[in-house]
C-alpha atoms as a PDB file:
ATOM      1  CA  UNK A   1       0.000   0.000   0.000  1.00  0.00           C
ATOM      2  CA  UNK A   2       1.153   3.379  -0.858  1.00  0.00           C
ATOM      3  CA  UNK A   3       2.555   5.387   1.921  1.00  0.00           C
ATOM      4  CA  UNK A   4       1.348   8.514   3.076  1.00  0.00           C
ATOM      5  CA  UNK A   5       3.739  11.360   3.681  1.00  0.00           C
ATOM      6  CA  UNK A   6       3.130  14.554   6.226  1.00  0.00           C
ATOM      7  CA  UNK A   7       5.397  17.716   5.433  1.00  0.00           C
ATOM      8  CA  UNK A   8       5.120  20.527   7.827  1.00  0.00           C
ATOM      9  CA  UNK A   9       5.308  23.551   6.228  1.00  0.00           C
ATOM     10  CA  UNK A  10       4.062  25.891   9.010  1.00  0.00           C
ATOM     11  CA  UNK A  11       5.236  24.363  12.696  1.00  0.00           C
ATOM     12  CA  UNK A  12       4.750  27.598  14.690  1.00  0.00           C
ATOM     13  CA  UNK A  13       2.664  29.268  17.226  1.00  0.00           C
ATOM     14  CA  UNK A  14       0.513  32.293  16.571  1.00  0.00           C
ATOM     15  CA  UNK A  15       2.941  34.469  17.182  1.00  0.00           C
ATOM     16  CA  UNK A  16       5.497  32.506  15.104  1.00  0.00           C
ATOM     17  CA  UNK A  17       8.364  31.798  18.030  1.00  0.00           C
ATOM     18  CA  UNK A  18      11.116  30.702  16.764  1.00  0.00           C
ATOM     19  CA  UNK A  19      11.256  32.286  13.248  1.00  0.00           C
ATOM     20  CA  UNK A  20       8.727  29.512  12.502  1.00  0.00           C
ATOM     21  CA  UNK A  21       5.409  29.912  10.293  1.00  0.00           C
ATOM     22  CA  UNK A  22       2.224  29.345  11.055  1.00  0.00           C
ATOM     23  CA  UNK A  23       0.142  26.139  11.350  1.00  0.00           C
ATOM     24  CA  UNK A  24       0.111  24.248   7.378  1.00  0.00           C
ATOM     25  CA  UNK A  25       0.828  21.178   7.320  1.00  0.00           C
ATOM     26  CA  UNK A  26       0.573  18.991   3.859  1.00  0.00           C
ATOM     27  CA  UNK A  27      -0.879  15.244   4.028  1.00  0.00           C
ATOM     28  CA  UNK A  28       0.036  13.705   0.602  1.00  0.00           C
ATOM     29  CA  UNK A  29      -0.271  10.147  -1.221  1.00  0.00           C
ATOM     30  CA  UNK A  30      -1.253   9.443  -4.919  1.00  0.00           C
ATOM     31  CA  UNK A  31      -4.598  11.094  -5.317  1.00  0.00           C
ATOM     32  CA  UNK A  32      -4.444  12.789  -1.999  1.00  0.00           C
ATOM     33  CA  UNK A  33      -3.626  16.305  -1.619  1.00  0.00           C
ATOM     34  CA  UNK A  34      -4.350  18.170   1.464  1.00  0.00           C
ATOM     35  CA  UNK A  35      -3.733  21.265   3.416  1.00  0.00           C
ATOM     36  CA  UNK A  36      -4.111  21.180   7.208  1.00  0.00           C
ATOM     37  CA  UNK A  37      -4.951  24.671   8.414  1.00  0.00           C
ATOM     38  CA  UNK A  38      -3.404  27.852   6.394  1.00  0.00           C
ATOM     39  CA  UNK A  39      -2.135  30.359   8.949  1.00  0.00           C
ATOM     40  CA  UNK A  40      -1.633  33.784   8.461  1.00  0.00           C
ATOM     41  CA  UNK A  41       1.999  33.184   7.311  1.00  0.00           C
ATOM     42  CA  UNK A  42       1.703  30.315   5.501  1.00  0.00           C
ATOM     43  CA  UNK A  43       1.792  31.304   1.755  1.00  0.00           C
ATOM     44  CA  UNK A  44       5.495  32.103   2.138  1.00  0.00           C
ATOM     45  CA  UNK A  45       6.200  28.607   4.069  1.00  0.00           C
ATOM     46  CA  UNK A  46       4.045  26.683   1.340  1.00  0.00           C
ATOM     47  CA  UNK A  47       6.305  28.301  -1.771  1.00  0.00           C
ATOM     48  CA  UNK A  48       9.469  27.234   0.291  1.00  0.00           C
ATOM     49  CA  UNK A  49       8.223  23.701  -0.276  1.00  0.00           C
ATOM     50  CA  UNK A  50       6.031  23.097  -3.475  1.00  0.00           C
ATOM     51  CA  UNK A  51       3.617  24.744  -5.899  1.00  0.00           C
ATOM     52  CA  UNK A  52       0.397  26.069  -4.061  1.00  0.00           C
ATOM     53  CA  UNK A  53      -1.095  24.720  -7.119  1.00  0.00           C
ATOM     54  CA  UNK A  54      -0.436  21.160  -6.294  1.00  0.00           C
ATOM     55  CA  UNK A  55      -3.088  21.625  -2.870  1.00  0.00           C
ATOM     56  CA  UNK A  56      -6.241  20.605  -3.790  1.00  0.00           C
ATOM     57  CA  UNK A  57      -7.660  21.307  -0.390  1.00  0.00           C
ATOM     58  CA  UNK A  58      -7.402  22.588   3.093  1.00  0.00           C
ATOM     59  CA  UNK A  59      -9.308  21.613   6.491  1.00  0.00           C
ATOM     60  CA  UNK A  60      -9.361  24.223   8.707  1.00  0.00           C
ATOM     61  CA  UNK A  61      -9.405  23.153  12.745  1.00  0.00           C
ATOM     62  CA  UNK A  62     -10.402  26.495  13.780  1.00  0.00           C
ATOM     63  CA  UNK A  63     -10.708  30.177  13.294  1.00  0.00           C
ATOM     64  CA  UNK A  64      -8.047  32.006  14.719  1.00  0.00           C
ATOM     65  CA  UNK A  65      -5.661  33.801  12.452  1.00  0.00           C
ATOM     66  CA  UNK A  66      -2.777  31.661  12.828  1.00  0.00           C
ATOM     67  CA  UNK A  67      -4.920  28.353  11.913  1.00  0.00           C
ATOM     68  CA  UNK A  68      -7.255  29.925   8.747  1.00  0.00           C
ATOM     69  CA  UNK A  69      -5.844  33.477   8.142  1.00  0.00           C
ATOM     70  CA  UNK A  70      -3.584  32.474   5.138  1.00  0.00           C
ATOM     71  CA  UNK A  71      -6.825  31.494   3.107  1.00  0.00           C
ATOM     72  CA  UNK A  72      -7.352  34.796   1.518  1.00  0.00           C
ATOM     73  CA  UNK A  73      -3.647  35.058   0.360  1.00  0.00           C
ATOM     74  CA  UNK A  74      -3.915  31.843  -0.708  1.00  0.00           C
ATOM     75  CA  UNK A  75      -6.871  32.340  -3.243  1.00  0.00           C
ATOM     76  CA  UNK A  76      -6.099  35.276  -4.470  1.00  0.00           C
ATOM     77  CA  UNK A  77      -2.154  34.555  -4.840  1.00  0.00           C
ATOM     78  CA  UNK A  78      -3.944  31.338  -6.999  1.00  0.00           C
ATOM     79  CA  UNK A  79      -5.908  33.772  -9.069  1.00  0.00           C
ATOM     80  CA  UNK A  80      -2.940  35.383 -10.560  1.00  0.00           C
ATOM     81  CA  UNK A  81      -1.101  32.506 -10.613  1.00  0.00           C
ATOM     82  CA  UNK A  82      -3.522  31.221 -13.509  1.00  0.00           C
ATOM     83  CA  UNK A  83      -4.800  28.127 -11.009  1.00  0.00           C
ATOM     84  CA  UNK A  84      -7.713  26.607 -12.637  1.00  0.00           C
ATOM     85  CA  UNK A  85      -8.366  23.635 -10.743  1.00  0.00           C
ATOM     86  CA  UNK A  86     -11.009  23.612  -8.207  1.00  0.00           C
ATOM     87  CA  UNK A  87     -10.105  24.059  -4.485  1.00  0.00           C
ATOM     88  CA  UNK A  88     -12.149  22.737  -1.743  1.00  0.00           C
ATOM     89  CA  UNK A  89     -12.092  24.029   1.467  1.00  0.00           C
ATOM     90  CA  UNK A  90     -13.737  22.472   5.135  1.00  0.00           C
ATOM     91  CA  UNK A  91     -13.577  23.474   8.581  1.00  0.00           C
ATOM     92  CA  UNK A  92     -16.420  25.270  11.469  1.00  0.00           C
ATOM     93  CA  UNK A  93     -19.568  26.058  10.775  1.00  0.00           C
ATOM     94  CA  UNK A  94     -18.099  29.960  10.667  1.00  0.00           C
ATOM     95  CA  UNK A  95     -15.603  29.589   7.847  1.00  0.00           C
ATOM     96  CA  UNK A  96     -17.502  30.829   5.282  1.00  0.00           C
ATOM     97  CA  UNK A  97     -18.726  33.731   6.983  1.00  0.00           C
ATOM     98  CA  UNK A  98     -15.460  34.492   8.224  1.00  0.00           C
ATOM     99  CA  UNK A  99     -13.496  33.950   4.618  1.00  0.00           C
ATOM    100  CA  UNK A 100     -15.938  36.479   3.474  1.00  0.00           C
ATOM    101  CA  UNK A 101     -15.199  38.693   6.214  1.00  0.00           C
ATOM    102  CA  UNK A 102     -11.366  38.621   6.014  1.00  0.00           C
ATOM    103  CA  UNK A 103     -11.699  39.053   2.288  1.00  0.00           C
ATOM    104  CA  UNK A 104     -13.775  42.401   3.001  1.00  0.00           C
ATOM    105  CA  UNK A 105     -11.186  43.561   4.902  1.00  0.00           C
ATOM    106  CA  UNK A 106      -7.956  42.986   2.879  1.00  0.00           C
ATOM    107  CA  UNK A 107      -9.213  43.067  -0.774  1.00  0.00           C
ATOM    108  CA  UNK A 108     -12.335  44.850  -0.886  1.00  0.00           C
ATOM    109  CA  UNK A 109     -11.613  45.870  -4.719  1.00  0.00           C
ATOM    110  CA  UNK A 110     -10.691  41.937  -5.356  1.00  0.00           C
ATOM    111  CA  UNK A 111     -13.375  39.462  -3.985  1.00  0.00           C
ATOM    112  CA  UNK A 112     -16.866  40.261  -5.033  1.00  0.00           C
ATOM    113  CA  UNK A 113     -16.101  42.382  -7.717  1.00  0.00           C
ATOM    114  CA  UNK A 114     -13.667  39.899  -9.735  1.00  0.00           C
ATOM    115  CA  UNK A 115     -14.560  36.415 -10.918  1.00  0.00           C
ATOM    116  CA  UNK A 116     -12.538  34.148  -9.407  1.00  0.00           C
ATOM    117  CA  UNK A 117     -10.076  32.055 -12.182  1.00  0.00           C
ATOM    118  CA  UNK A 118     -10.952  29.009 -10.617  1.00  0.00           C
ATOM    119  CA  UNK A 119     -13.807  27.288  -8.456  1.00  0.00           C
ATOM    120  CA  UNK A 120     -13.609  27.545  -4.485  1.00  0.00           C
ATOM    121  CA  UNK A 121     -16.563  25.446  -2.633  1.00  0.00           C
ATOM    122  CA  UNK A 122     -16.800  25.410   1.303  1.00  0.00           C
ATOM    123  CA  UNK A 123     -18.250  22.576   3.538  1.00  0.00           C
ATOM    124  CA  UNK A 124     -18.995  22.175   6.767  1.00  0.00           C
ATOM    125  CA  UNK A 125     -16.425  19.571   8.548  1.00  0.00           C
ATOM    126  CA  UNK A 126     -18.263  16.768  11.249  1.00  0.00           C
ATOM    127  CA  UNK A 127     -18.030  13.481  12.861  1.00  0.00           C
ATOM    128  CA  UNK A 128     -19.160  11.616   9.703  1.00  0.00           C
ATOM    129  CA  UNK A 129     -16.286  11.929   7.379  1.00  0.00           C
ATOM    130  CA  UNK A 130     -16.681  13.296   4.053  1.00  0.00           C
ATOM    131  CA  UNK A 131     -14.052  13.555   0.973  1.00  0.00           C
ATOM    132  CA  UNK A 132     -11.794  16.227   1.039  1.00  0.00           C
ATOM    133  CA  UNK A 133      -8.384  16.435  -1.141  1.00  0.00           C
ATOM    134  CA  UNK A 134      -8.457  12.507  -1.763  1.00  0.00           C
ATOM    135  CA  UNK A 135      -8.962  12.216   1.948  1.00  0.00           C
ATOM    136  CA  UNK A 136     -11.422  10.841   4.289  1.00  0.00           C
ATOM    137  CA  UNK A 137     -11.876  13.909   6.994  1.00  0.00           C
ATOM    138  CA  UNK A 138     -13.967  14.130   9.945  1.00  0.00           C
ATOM    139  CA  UNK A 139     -13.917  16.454  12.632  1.00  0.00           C
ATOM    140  CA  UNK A 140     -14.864  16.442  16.766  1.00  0.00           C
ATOM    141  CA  UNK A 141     -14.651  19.220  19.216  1.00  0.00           C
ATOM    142  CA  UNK A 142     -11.701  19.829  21.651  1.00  0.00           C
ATOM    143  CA  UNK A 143     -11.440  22.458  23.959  1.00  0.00           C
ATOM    144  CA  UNK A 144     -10.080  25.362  23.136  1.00  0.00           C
ATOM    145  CA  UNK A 145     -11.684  28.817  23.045  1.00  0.00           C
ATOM    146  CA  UNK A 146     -15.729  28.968  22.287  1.00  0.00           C
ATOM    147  CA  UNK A 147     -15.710  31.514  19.307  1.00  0.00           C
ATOM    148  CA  UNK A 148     -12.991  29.826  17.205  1.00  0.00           C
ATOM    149  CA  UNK A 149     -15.605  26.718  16.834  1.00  0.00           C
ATOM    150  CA  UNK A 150     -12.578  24.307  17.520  1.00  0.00           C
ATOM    151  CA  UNK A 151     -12.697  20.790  16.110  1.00  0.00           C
ATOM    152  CA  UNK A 152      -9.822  17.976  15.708  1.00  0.00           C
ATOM    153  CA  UNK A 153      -9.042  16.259  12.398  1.00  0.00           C
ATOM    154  CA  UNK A 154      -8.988  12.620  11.538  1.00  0.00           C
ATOM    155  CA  UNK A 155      -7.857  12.077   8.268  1.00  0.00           C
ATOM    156  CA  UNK A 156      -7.729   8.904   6.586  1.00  0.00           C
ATOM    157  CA  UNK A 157      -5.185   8.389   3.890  1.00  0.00           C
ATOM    158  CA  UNK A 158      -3.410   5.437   2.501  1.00  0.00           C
ATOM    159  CA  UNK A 159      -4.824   3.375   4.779  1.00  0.00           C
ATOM    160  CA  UNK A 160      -3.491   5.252   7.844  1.00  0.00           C
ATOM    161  CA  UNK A 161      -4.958   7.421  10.290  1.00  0.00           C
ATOM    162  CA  UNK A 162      -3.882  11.213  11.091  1.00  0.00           C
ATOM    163  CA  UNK A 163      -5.178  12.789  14.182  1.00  0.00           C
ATOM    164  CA  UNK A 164      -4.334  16.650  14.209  1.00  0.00           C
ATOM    165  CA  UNK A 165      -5.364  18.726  17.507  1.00  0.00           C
ATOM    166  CA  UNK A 166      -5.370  21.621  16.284  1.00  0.00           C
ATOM    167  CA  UNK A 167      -5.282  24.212  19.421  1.00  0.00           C
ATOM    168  CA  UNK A 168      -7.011  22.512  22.407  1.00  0.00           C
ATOM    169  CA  UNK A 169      -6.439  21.614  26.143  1.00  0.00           C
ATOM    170  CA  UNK A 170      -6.791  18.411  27.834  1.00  0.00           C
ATOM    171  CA  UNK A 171     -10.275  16.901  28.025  1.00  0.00           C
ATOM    172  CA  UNK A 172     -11.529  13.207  26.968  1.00  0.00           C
ATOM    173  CA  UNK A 173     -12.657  15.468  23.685  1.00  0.00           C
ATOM    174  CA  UNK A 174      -8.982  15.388  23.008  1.00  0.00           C
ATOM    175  CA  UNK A 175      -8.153  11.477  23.145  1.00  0.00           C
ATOM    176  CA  UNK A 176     -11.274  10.632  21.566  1.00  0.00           C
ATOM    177  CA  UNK A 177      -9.514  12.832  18.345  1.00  0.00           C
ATOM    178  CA  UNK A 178      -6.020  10.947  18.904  1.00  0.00           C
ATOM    179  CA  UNK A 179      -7.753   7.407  19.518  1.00  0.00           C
ATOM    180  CA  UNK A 180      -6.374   4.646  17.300  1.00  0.00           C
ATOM    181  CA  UNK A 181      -3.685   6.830  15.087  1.00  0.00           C
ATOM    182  CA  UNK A 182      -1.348   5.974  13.463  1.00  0.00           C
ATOM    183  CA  UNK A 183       0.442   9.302  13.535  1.00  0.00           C
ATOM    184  CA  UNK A 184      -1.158  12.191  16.055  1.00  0.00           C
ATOM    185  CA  UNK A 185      -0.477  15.428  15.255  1.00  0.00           C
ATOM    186  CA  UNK A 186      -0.385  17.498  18.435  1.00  0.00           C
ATOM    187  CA  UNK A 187       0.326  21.175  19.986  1.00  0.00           C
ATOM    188  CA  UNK A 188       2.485  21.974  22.901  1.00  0.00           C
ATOM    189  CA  UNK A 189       2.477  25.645  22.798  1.00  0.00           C
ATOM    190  CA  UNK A 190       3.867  25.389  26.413  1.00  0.00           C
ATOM    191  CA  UNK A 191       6.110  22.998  28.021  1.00  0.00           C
ATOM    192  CA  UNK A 192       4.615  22.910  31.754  1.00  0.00           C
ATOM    193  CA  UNK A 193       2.713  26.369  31.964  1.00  0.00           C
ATOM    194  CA  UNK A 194      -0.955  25.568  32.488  1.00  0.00           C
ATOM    195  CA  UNK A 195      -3.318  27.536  30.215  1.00  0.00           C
ATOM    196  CA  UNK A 196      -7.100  27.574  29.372  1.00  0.00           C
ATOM    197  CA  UNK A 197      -7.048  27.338  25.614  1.00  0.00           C
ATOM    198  CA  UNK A 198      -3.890  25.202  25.713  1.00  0.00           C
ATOM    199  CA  UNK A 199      -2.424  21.508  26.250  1.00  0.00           C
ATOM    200  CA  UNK A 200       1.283  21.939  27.047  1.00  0.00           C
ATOM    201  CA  UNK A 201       4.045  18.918  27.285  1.00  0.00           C
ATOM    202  CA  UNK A 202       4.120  17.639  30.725  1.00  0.00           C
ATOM    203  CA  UNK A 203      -0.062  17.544  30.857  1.00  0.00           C
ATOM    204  CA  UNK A 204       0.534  15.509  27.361  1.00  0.00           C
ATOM    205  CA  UNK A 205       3.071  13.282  28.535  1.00  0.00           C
ATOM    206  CA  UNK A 206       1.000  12.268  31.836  1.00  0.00           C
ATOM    207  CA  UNK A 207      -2.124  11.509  29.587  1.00  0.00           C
ATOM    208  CA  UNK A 208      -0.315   9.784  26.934  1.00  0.00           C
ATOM    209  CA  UNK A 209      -1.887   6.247  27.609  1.00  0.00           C
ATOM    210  CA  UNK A 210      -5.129   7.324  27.246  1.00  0.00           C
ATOM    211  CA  UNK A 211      -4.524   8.892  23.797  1.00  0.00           C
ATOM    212  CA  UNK A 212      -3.957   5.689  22.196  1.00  0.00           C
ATOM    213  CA  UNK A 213      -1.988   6.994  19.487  1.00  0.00           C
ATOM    214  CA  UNK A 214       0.700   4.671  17.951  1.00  0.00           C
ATOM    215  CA  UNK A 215       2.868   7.931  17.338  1.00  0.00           C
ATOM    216  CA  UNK A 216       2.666  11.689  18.422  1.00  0.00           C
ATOM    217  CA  UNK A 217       4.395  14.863  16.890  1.00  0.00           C
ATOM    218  CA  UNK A 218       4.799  17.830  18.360  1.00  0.00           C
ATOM    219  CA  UNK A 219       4.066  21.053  16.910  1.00  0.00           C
ATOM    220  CA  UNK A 220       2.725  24.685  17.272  1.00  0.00           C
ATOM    221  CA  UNK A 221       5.491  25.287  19.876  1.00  0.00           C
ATOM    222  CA  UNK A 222       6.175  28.338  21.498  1.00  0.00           C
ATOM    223  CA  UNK A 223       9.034  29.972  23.114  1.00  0.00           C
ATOM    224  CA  UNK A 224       8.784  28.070  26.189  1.00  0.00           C
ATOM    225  CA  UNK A 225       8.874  24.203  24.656  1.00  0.00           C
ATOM    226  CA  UNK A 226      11.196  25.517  22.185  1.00  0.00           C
ATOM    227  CA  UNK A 227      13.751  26.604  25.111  1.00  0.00           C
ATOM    228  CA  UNK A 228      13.067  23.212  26.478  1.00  0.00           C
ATOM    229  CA  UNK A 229      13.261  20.934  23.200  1.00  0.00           C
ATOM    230  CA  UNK A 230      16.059  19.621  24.609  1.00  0.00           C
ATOM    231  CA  UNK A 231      13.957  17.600  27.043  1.00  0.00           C
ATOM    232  CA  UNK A 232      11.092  16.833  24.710  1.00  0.00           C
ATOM    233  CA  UNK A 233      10.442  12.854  24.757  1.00  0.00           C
ATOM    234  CA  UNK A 234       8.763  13.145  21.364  1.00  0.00           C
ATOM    235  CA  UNK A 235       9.062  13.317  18.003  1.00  0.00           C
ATOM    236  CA  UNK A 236       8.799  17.325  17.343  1.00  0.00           C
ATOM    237  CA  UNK A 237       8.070  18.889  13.887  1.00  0.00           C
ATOM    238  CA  UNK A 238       9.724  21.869  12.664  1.00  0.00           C
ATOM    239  CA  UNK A 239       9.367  23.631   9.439  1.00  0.00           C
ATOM    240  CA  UNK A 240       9.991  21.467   6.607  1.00  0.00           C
ATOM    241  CA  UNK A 241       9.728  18.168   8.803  1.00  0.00           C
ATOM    242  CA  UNK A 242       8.843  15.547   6.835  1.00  0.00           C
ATOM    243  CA  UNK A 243       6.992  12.146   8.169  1.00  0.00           C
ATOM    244  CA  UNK A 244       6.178   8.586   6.397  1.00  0.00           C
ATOM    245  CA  UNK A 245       3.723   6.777   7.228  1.00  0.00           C
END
């Protein structure tokens, strides 16, 4: 069976410690091609790597900047690129709204007033999985904060399953997402500060049973794990990390 290969492209938290980018990571096998939230500074991260063109989607895990605020650049940087293949986009039941929104406010004399070059459709992400990039994706809620309408991934490719956190704190919301993956994909914006919105390393470690994940990666880490990497246990992405699966 073909193997399934994860490249982060963004590893960083939202306020990009480290030099890193923001969260985009790219889930790939033959047929499958698959974004994994678009940060704010992810265009520039994605270019490092490969043609934008060659995405054919992105699932969003929540709406803060650093997770869906690279959409807009995206799009419109595919406009002028000549991109004429169809891009399909899931995530909260807010995306849309909020894509709209975010395009208001940066491009007002672009979106709405320019056809588009190519085809952009939106859907609603849940816990019945639906196709998205080649991918089987379905989505439950972690904890994180309310009006960013969190959700984890689980993506099935190649016969493998990816977990992805996206932000979230501890909570049996959490291993329910991570339960029987092959590869989970999880933050640790903090190494052993406890925070609301936030799982960090040492509350990760001490649940680690109960995620029953055959392998976790770090990522999304901020200043504090990153002085502390040192120590990390896990496997820990950082931009341009590449994982087989």
């Amino acid at each position: 069976m073909s193997a399934a290969t994860i490249r982060f492209l963004g590893s960083g938290n939202a306020f990009s410690d480290g030099g890193r980018a923001n969260a985009a990571i790219l889930v790939s096998a033959p047929g499958v091609s698959l974004l994994l939230d678009c940060g704010g500074s992810a265009l520039p991260a994605i270019k490092k790597h490969l043609d934008p063109a060659a995405i054919d989607a992105i699932a969003v895990t929540h709406l803060h900047g650093d997770h869906f605020g690279g959409i807009t650049y995206f799009v419109i940087a595919q406009h002028f690129a000549g991109r004429k293949r169809p891009l399909h986009l899931g995530g909260p039941p807010s995306l849309s709204a909020r894509l709209r929104a975010a395009e208001q406010a940066l491009y007002p004399d672009f979106f709405g007033r320019v056809p588009l070059a190519f085809s952009v459709s939106e859907v609603v992400l849940g816990a019945s999985a639906l196709d998205l990039g080649g991918a089987k994706v379905a989505a439950l809620p972690v904890r994180h904060v309310r009006l960013a309408e969190p959700h984890g991934l689980r993506v099935e490719v190649a016969g493998k399953l990816v977990a992805y956190s996206g932000d979230a704190r501890w909570s049996e919301e959490l291993a329910a997402v991570a339960r029987g993956a092959d590869l989970f994909i999880c933050e640790a914006s903090f190494f052993d500060t406890e925070d609301p919105s936030h799982i960090n390393y040492r509350q990760l470690m001490a649940h680690r049973d109960e995620l029953g994940a055959k392998r976790i990666v770090l990522t999304h880490l901020g200043a504090e794990t990153l002085a502390r990497v040192r120590e990390l246990e896990l496997e820990y992405a950082t931009d341009g990390s590449t994982f087989e699966l």
